[in-house]
Protein backbone atom coordinates (compact mmCIF):
# COMPACT_ATOMS: atom_id res chain seq x y z
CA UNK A 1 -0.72 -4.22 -52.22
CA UNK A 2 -3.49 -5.50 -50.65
CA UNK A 3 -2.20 -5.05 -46.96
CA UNK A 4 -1.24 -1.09 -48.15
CA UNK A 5 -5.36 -0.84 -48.98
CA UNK A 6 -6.07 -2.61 -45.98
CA UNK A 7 -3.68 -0.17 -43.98
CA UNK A 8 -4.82 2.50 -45.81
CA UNK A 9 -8.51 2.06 -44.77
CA UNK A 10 -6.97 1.96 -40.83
CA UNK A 11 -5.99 5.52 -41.29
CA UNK A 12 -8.31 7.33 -39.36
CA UNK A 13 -10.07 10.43 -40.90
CA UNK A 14 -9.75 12.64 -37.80
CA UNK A 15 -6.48 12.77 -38.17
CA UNK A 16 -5.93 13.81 -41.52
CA UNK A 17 -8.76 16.49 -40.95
CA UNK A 18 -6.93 17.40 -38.08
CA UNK A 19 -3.88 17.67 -40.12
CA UNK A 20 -5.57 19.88 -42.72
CA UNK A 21 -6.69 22.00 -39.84
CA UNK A 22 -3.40 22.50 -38.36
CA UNK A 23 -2.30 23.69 -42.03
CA UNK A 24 -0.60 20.60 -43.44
CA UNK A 25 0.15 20.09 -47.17
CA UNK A 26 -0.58 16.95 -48.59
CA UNK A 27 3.40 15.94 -48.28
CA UNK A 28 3.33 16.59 -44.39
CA UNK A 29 -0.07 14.91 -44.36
CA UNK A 30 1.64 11.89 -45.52
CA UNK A 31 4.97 11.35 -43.98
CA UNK A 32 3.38 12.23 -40.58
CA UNK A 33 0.10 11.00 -40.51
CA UNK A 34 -0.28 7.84 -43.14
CA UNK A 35 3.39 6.51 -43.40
CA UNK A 36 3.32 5.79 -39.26
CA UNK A 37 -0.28 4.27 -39.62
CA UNK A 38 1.26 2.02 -42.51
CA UNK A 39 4.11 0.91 -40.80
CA UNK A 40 2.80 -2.28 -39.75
CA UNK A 41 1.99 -3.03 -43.36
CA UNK A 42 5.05 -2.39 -43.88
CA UNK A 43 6.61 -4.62 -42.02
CA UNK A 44 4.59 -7.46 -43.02
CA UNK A 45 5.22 -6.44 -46.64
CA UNK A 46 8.65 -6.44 -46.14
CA UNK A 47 9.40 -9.82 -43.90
CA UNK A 48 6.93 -11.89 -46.35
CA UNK A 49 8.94 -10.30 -49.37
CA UNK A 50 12.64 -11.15 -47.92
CA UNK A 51 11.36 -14.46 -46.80
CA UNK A 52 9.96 -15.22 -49.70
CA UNK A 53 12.78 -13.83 -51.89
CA UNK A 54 15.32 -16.27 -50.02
CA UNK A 55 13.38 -19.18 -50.92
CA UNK A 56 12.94 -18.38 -54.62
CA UNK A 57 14.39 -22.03 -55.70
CA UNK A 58 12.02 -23.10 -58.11
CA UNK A 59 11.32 -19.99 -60.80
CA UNK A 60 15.45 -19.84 -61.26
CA UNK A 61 15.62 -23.55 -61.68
CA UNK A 62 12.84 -23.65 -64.12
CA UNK A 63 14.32 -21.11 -65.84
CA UNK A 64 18.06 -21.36 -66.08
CA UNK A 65 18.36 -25.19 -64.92
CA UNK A 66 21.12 -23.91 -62.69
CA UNK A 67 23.42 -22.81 -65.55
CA UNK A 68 22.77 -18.95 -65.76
CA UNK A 69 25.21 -18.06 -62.50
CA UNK A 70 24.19 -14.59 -63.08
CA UNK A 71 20.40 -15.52 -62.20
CA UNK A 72 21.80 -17.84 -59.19
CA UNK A 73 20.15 -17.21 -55.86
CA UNK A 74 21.29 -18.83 -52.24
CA UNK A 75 18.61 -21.56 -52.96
CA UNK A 76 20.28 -22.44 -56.21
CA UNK A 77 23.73 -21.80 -55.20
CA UNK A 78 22.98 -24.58 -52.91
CA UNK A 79 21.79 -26.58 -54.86
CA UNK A 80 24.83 -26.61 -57.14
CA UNK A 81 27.01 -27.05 -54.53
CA UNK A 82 25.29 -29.97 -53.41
CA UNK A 83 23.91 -31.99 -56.13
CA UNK A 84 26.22 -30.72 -58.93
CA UNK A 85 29.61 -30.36 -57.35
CA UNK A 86 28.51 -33.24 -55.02
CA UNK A 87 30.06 -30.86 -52.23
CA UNK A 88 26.78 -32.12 -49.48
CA UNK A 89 29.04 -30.61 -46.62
CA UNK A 90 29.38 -26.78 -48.19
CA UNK A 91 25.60 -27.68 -49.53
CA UNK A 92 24.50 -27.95 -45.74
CA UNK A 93 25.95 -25.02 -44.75
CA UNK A 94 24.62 -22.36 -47.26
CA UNK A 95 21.58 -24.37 -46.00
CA UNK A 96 22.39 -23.68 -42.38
CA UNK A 97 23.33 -20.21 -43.70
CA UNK A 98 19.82 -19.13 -45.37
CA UNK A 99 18.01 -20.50 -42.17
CA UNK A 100 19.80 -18.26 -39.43
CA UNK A 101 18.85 -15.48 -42.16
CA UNK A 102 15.49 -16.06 -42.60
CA UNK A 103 15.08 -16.99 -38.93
CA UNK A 104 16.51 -13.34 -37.81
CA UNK A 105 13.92 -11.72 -40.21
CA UNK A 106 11.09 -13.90 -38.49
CA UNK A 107 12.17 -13.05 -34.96
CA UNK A 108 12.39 -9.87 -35.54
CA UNK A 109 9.04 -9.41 -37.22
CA UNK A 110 8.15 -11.48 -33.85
CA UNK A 111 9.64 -8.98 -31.39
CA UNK A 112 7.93 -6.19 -32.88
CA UNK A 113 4.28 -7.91 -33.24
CA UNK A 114 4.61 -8.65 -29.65
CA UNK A 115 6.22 -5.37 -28.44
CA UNK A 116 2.72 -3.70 -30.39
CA UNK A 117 0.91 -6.23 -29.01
CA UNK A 118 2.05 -5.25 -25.12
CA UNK A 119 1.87 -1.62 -26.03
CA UNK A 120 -1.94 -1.42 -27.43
CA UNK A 121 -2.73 -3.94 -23.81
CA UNK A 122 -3.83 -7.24 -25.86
């Protein structure tokens, strides 16, 4: 949320004056004006949330001690395999598996930050 206020205090007021000018409604006004000034918020927002979301080991432990399967996450599932099932070479590669996942998510965020980057000249 706060990145959104952040990103929505980027939005520059000529614009959207310029948008009322031209005869926007407030719907036009915000798909074409404030979503595309948001969508590096966005992308942020959404990397940090996946990223964090294939982590979440702890809060489903805690909770279910691993024997809700419904509530089981990669990070759990993992887990199980590893340490319950004593299955360390299946353990490893849900390991292996969750990494090239959450490594794609961070190179992609990457790319983009640095394709922005070469675009605004920085």
């Amino acid at each position: 949320m706060i990145l959104y206020l952040a990103g929505l205090q980027g939005v520059p007021v000529e614009l959207v004056e310029a948008a009322v000018i031209d005869g926007a409604n407030w719907w036009q006004r915000f798909t074409k004006v404030v979503l595309p000034v948001l969508a590096p918020a966005t992308v942020v927002s959404v990397t940090i949330s996946v990223i964090d979301s294939l982590r979440a080991f702890d809060i489903i432990y805690v909770m279910t001690n691993t024997k809700a399967r419904a509530a089981e996450v990669l990070a759990s599932y993992m887990y199980t395999a590893s340490f319950q099932y004593q299955d360390y070479g299946y353990g490893s590669a849900i390991a292996v598996i969750q990494f090239l996942i959450t490594l794609g998510f961070i190179l992609a965020y990457i790319s983009r930050t640095f394709k922005d980057e070469q675009e605004s000249g920085l």
